[in-house]
PDB file of N, CA and C in Angstrom:
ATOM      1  N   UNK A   1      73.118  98.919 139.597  1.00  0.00           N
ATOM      2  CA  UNK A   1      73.745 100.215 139.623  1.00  0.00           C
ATOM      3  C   UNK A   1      74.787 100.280 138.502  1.00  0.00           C
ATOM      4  N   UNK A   2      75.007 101.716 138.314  1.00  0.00           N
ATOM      5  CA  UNK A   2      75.302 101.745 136.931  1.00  0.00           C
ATOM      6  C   UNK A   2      76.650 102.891 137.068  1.00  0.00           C
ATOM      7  N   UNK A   3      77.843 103.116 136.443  1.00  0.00           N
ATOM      8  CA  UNK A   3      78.329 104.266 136.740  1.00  0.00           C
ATOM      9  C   UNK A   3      79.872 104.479 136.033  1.00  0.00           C
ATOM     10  N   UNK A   4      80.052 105.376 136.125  1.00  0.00           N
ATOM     11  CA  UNK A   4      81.520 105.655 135.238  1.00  0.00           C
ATOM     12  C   UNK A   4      82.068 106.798 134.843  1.00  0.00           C
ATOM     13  N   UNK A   5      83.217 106.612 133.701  1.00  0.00           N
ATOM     14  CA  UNK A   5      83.583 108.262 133.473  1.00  0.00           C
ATOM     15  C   UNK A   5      83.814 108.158 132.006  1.00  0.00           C
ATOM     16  N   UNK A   6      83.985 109.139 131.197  1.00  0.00           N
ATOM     17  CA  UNK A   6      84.112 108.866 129.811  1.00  0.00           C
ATOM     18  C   UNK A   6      84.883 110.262 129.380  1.00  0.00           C
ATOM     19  N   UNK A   7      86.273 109.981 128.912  1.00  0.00           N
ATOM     20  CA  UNK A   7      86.972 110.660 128.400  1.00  0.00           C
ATOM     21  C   UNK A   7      87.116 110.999 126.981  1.00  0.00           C
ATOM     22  N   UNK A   8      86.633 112.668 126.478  1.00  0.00           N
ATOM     23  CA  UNK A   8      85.823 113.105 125.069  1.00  0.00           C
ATOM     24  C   UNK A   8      86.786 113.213 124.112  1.00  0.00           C
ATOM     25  N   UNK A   9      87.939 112.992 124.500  1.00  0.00           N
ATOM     26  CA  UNK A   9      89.739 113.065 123.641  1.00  0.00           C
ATOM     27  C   UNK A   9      89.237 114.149 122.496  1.00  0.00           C
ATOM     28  N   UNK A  10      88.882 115.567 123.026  1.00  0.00           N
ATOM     29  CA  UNK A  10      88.574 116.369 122.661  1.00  0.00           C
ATOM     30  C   UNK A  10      87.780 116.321 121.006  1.00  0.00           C
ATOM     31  N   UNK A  11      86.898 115.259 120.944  1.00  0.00           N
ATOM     32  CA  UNK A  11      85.830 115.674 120.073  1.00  0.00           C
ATOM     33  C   UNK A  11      84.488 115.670 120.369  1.00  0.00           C
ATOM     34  N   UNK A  12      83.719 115.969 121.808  1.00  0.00           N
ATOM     35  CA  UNK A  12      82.643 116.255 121.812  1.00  0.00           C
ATOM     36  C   UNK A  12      82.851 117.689 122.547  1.00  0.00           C
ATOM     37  N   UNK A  13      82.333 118.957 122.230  1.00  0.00           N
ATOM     38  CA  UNK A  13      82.701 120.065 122.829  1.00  0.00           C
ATOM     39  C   UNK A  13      81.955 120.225 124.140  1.00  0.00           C
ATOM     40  N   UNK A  14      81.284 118.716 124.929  1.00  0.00           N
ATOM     41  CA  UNK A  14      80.922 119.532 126.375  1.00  0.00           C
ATOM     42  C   UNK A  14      81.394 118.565 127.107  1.00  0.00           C
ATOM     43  N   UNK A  15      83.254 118.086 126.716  1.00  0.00           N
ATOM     44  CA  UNK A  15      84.092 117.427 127.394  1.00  0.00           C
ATOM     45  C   UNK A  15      84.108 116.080 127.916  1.00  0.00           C
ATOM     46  N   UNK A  16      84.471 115.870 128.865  1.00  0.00           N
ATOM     47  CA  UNK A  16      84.852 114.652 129.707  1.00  0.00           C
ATOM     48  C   UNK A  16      83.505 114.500 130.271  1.00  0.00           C
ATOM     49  N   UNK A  17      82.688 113.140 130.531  1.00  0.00           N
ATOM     50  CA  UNK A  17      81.561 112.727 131.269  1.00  0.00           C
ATOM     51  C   UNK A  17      81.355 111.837 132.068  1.00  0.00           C
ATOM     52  N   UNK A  18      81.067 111.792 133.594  1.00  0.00           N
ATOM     53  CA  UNK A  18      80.713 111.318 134.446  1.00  0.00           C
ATOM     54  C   UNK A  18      79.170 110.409 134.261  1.00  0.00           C
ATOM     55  N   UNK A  19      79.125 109.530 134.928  1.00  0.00           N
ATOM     56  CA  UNK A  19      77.363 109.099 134.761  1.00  0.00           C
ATOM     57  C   UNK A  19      77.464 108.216 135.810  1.00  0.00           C
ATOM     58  N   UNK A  20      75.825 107.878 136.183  1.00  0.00           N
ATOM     59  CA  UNK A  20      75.657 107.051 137.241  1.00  0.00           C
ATOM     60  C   UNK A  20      74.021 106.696 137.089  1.00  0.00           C
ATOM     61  N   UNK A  21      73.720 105.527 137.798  1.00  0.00           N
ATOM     62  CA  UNK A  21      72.730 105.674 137.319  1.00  0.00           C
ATOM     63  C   UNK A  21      71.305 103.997 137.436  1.00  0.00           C
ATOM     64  N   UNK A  22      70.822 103.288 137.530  1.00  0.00           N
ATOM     65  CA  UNK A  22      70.297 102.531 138.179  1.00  0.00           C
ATOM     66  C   UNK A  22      69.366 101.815 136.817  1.00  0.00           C
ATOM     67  N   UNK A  23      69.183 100.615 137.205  1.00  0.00           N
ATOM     68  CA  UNK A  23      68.226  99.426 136.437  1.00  0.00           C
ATOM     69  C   UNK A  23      67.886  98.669 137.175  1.00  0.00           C
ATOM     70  N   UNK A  24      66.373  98.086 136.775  1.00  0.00           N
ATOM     71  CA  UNK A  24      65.278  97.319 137.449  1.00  0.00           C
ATOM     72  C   UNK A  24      64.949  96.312 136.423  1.00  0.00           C
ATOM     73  N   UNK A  25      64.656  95.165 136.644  1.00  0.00           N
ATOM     74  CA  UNK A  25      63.815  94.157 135.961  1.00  0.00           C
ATOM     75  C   UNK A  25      63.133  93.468 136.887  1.00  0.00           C
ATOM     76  N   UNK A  26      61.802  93.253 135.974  1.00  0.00           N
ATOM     77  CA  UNK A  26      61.052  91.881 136.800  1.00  0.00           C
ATOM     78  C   UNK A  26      60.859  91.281 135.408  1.00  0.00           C
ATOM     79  N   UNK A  27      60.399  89.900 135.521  1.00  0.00           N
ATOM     80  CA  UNK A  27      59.655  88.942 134.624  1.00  0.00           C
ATOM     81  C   UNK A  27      59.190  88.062 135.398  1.00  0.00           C
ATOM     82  N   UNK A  28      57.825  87.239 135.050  1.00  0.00           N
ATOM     83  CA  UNK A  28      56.922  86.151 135.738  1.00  0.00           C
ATOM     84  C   UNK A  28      56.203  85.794 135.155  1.00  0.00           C
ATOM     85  N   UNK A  29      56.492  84.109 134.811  1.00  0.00           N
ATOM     86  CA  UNK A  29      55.599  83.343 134.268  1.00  0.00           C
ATOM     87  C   UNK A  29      54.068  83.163 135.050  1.00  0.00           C
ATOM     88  N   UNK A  30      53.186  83.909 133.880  1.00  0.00           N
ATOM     89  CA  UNK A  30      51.362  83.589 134.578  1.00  0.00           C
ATOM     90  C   UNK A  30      51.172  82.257 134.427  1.00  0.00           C
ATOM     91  N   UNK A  31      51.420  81.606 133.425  1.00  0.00           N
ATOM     92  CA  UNK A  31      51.449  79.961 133.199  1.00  0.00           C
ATOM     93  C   UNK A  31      52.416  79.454 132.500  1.00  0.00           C
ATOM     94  N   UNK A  32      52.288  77.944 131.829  1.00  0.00           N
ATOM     95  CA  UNK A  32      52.929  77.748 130.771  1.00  0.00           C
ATOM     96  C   UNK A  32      53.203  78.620 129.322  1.00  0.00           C
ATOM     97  N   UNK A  33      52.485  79.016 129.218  1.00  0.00           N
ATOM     98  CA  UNK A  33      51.869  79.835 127.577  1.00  0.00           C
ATOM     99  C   UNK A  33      52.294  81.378 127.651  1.00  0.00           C
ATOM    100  N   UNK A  34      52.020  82.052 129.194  1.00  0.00           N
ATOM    101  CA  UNK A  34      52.034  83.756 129.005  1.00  0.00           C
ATOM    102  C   UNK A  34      53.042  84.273 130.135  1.00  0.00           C
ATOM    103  N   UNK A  35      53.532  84.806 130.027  1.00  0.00           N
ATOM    104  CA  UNK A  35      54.470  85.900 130.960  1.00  0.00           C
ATOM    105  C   UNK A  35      54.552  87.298 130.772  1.00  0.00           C
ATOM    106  N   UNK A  36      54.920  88.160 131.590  1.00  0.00           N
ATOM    107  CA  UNK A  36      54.994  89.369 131.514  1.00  0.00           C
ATOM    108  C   UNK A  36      56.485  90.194 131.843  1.00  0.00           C
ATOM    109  N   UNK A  37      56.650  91.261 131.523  1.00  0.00           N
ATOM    110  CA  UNK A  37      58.444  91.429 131.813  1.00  0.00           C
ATOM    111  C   UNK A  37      57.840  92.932 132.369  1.00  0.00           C
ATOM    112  N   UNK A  38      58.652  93.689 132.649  1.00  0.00           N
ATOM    113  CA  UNK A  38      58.592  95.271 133.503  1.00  0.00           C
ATOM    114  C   UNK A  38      60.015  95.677 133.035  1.00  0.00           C
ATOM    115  N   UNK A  39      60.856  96.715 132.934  1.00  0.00           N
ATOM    116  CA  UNK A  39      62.089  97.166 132.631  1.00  0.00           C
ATOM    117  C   UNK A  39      62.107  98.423 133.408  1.00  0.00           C
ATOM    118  N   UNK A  40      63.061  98.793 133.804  1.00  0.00           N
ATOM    119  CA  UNK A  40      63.095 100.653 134.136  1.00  0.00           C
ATOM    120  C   UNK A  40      64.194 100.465 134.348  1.00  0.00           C
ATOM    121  N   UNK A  41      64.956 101.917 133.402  1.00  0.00           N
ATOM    122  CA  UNK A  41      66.531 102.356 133.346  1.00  0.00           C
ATOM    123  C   UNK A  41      66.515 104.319 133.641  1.00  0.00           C
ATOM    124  N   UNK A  42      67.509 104.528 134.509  1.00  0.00           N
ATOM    125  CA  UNK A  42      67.922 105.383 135.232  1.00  0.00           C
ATOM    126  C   UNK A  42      69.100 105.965 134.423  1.00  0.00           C
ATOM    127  N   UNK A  43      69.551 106.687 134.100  1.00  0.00           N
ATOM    128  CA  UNK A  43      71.061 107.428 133.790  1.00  0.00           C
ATOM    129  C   UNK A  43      71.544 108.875 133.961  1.00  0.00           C
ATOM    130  N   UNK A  44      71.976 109.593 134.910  1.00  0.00           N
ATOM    131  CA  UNK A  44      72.920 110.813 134.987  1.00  0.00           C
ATOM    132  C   UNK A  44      73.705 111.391 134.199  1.00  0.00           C
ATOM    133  N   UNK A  45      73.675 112.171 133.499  1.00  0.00           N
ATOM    134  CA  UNK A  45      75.442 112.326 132.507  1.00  0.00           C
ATOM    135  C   UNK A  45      75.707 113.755 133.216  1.00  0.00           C
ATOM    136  N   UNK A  46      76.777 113.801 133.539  1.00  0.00           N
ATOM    137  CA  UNK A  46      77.307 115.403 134.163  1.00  0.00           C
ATOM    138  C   UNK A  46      78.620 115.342 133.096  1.00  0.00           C
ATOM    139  N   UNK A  47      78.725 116.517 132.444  1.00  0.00           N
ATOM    140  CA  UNK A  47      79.933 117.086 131.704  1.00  0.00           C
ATOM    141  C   UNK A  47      80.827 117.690 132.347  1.00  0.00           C
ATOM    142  N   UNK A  48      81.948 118.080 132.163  1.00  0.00           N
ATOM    143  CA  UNK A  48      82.792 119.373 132.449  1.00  0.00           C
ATOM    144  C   UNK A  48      83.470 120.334 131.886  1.00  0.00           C
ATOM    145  N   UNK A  49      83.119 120.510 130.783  1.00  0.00           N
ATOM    146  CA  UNK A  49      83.151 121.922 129.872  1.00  0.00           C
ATOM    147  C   UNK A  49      81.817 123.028 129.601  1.00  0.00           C
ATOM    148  N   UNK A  50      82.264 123.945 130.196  1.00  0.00           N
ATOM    149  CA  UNK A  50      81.239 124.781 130.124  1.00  0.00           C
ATOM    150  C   UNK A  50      81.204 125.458 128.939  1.00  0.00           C
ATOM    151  N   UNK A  51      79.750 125.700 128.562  1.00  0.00           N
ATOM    152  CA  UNK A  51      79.521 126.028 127.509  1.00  0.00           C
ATOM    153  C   UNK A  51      78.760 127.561 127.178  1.00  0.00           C
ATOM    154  N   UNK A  52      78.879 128.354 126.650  1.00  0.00           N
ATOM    155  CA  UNK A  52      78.384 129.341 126.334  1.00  0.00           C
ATOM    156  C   UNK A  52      76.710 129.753 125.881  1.00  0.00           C
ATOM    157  N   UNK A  53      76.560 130.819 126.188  1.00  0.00           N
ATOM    158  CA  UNK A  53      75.087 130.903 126.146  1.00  0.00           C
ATOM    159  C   UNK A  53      75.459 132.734 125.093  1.00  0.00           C
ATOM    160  N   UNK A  54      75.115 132.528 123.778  1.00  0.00           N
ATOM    161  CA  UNK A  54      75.612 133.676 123.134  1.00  0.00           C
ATOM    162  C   UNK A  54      74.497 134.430 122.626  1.00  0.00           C
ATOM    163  N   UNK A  55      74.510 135.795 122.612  1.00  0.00           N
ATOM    164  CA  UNK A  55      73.123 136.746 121.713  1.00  0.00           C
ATOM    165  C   UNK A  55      73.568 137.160 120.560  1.00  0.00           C
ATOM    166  N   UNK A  56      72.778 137.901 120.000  1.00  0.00           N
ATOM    167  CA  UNK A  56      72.287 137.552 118.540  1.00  0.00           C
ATOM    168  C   UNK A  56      74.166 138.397 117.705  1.00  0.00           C
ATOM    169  N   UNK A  57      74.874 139.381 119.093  1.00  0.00           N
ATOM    170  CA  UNK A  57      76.128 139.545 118.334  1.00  0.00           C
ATOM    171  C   UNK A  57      77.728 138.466 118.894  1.00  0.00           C
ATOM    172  N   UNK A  58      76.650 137.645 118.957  1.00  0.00           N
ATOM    173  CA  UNK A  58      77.515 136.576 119.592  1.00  0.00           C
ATOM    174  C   UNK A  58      78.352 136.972 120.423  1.00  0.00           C
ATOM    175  N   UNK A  59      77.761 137.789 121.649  1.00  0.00           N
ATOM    176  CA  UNK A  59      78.499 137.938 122.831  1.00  0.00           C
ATOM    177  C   UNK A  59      78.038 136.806 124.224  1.00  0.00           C
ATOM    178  N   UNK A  60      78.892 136.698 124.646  1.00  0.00           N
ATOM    179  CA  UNK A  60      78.503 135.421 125.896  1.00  0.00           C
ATOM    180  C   UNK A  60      77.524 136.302 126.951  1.00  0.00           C
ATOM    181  N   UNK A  61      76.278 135.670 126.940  1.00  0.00           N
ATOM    182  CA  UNK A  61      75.540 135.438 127.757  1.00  0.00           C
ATOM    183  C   UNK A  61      75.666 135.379 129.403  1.00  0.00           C
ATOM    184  N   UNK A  62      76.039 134.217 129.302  1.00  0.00           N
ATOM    185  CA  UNK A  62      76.416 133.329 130.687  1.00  0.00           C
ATOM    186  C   UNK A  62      76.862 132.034 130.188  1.00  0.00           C
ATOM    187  N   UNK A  63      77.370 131.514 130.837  1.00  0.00           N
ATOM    188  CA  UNK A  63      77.769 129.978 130.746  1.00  0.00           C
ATOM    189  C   UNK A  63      77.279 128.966 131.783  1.00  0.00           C
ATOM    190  N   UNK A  64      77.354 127.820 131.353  1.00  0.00           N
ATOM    191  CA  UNK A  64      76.271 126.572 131.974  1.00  0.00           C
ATOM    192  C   UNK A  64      77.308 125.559 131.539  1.00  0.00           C
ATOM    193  N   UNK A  65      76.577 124.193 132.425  1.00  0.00           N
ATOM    194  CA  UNK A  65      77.466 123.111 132.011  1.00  0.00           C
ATOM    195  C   UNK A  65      76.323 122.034 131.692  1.00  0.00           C
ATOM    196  N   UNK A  66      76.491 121.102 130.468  1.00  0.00           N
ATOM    197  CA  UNK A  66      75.615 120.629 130.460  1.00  0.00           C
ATOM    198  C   UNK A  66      75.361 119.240 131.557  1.00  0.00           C
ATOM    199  N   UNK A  67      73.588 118.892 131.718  1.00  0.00           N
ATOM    200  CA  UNK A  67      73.673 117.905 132.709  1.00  0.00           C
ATOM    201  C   UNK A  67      72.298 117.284 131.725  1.00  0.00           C
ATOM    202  N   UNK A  68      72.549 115.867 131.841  1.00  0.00           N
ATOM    203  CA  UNK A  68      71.233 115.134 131.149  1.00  0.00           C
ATOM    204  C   UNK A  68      70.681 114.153 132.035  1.00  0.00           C
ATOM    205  N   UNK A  69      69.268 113.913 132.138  1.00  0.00           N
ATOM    206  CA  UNK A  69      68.926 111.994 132.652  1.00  0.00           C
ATOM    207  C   UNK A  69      68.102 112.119 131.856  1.00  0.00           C
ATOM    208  N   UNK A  70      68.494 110.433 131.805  1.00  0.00           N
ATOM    209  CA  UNK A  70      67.683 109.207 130.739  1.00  0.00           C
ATOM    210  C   UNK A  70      67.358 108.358 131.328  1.00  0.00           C
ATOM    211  N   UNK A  71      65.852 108.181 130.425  1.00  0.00           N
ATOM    212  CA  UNK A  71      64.765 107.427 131.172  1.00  0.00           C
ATOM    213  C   UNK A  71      64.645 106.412 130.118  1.00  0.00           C
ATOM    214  N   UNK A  72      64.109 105.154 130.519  1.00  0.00           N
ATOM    215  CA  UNK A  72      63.369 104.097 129.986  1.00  0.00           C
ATOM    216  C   UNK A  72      62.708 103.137 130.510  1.00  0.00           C
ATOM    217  N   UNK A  73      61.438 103.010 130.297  1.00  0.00           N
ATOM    218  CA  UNK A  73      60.623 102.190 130.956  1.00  0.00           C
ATOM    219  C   UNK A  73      59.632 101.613 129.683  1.00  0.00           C
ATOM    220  N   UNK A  74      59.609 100.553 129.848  1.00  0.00           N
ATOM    221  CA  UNK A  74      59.284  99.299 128.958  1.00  0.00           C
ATOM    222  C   UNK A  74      58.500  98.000 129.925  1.00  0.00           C
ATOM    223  N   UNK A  75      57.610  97.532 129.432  1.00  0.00           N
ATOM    224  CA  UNK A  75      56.984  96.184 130.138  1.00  0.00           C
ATOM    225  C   UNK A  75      56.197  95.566 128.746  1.00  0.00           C
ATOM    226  N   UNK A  76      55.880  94.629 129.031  1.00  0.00           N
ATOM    227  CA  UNK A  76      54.926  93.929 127.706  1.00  0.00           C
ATOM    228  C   UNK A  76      54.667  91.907 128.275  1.00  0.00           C
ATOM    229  N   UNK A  77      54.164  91.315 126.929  1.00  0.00           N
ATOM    230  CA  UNK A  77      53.423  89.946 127.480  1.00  0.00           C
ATOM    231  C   UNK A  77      54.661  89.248 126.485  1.00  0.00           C
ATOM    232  N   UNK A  78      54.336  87.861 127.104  1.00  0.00           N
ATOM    233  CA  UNK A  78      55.115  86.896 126.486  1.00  0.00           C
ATOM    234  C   UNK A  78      54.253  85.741 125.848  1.00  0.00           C
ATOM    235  N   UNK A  79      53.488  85.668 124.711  1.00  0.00           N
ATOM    236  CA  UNK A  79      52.443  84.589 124.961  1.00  0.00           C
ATOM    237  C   UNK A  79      52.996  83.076 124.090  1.00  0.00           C
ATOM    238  N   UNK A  80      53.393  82.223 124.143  1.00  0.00           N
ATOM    239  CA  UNK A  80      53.283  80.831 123.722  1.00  0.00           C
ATOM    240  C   UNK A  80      52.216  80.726 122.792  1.00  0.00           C
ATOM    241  N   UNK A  81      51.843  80.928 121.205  1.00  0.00           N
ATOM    242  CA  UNK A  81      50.620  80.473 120.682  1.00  0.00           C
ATOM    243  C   UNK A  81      50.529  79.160 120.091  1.00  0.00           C
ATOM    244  N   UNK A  82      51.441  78.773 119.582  1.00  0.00           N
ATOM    245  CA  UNK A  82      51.938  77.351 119.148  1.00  0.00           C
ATOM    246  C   UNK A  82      53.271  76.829 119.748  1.00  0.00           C
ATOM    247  N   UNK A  83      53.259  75.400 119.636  1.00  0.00           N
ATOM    248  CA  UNK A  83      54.728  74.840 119.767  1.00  0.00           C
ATOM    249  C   UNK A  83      55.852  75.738 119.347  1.00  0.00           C
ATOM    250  N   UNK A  84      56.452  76.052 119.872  1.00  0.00           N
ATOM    251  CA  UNK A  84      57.838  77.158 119.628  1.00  0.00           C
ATOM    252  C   UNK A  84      57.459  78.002 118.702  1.00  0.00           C
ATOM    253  N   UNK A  85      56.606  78.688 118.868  1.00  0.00           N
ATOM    254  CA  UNK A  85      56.112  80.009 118.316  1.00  0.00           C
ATOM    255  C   UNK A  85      56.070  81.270 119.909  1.00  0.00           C
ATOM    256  N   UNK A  86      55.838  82.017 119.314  1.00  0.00           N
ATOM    257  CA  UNK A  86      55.819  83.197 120.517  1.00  0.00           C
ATOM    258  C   UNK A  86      55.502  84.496 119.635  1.00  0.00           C
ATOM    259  N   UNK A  87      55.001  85.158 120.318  1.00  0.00           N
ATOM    260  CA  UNK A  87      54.609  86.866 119.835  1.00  0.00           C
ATOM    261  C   UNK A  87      54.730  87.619 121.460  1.00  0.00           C
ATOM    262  N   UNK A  88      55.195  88.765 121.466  1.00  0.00           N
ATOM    263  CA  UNK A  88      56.236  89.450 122.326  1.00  0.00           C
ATOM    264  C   UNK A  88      55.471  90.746 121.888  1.00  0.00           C
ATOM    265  N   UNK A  89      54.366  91.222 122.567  1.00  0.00           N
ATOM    266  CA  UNK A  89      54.090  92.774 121.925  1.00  0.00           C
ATOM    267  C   UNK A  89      54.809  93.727 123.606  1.00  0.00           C
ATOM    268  N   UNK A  90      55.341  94.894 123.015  1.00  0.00           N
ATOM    269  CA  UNK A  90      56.343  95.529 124.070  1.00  0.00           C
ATOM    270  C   UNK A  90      55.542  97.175 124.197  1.00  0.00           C
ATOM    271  N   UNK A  91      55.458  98.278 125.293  1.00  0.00           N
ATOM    272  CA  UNK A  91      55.690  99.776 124.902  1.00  0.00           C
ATOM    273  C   UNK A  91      57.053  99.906 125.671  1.00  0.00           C
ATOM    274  N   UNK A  92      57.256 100.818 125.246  1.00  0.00           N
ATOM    275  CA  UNK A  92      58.743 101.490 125.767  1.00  0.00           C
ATOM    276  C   UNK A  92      58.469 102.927 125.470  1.00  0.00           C
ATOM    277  N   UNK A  93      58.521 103.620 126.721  1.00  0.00           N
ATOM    278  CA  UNK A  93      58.593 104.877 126.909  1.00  0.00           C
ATOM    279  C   UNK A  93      60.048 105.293 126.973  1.00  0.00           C
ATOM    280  N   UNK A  94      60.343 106.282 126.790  1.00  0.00           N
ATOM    281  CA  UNK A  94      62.049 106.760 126.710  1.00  0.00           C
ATOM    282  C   UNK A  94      61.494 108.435 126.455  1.00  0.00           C
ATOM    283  N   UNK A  95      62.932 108.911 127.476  1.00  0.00           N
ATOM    284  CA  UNK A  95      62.500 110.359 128.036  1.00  0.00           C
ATOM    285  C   UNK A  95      64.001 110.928 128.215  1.00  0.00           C
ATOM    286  N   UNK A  96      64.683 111.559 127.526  1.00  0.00           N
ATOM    287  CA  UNK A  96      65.880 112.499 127.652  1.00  0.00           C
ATOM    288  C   UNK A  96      65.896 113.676 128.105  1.00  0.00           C
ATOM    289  N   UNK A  97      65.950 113.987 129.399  1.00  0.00           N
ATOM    290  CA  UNK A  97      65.714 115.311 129.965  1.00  0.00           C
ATOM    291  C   UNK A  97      67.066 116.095 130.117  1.00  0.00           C
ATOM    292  N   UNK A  98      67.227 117.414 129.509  1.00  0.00           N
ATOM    293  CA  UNK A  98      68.620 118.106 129.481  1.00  0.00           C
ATOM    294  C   UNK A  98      68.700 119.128 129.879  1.00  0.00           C
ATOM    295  N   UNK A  99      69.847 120.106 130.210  1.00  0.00           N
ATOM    296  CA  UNK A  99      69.546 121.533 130.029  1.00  0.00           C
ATOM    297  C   UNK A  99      69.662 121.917 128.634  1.00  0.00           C
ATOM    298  N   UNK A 100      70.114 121.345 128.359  1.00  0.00           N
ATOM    299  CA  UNK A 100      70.348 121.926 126.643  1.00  0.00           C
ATOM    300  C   UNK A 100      68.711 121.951 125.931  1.00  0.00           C
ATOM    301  N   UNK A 101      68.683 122.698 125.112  1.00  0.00           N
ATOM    302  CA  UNK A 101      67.614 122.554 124.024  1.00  0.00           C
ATOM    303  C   UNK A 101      67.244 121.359 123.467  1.00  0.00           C
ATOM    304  N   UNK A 102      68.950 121.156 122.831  1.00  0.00           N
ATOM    305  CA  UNK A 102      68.753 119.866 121.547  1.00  0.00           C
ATOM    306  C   UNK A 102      68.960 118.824 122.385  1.00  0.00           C
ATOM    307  N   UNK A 103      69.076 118.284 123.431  1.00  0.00           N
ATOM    308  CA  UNK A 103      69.361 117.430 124.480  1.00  0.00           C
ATOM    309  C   UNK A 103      67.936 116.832 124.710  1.00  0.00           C
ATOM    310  N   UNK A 104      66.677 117.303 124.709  1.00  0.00           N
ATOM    311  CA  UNK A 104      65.296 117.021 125.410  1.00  0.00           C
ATOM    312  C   UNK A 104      64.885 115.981 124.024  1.00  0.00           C
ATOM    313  N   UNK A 105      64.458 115.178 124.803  1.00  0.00           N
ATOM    314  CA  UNK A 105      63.723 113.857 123.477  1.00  0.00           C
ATOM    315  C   UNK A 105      62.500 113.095 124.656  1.00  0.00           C
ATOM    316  N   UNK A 106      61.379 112.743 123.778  1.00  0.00           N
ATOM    317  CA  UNK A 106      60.542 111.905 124.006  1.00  0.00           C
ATOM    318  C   UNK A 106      60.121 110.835 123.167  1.00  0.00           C
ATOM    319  N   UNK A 107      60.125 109.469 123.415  1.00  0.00           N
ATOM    320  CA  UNK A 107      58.824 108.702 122.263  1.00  0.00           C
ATOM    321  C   UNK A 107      58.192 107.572 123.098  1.00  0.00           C
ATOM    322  N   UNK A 108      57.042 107.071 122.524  1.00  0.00           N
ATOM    323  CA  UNK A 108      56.665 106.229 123.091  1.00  0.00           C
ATOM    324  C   UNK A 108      56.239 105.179 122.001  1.00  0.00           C
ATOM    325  N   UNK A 109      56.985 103.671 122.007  1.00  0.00           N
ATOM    326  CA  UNK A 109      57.136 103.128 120.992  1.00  0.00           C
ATOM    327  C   UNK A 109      56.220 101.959 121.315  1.00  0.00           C
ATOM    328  N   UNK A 110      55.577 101.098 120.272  1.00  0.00           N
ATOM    329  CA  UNK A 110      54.673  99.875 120.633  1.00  0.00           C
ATOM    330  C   UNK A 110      55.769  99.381 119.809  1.00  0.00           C
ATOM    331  N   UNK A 111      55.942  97.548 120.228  1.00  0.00           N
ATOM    332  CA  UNK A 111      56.764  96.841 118.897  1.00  0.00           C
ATOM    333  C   UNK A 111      55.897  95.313 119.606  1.00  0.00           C
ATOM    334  N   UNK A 112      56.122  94.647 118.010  1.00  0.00           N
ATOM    335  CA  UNK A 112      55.785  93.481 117.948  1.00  0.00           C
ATOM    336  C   UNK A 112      56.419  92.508 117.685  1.00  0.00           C
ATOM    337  N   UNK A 113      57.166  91.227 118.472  1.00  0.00           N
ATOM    338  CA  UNK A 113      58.091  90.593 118.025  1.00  0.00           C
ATOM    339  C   UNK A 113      57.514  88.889 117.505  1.00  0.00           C
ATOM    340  N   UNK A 114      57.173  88.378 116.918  1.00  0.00           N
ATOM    341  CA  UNK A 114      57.249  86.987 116.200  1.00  0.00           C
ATOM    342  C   UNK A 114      58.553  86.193 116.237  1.00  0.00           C
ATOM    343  N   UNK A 115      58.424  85.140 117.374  1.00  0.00           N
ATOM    344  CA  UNK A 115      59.686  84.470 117.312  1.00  0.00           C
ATOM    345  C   UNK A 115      59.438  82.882 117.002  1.00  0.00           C
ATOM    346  N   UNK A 116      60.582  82.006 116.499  1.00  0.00           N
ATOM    347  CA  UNK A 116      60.611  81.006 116.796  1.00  0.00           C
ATOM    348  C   UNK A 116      61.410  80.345 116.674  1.00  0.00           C
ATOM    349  N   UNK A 117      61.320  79.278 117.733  1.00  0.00           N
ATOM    350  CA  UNK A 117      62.163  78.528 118.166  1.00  0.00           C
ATOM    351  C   UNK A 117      62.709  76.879 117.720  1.00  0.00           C
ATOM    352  N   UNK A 118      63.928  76.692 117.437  1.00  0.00           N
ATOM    353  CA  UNK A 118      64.533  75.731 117.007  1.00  0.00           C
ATOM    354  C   UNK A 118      64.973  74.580 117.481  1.00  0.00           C
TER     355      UNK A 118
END
């Protein structure tokens, strides 16, 4: 569990932010050589400056406050191919859901890691 407050010392204009919010892991060795990992991350952000909703003569609309969750979920293999060698291929999904417009994000990333060990 995850959680807190974050004070914007007036340079982000949708204020002071609250969050809360949750993480999961697994990992398990299949043998010596291969393993697998799982990830999933949770996050809340609630603001408290309300913000304006303006038309085209920039008169206020209505006002809203912004609210976001963030997602991430990731799993992938662990394989041993040589003596202290390793290759680590990962996806990671990640998902920013907002009220805002510019707030909404998606990607879904493959990565490949080559490691070794000393």
């Amino acid at each position: 569990m995850i959680g807190g407050h974050e004070w914007a010392t007036n340079d982000r204009p949708d204020g002071d932010k609250s969050f809360y919010g949750a993480n999961i892991a697994f990992s398990m060795d299949l043998n010596e050589r291969v393993g697998f990992f799982l990830f999933g991350w949770w996050e809340h952000n609630a603001f408290d400056e309300d913000r304006a909703v303006l038309d085209e003569n920039h008169e206020t609309l209505t006002l809203y406050t912004r609210s976001d969750d963030l997602y991430e979920l990731s799993g992938g293999l662990t394989w041993e191919f040589a003596r202290g060698w390793s290759l680590r291929p990962e996806v990671v999904y990640l998902r920013d859901d907002s009220n805002t417009v510019w707030g909404n994000y998606s990607s879904t990333e493959v990565w490949t890691t080559v490691r070794k060990s000393f």
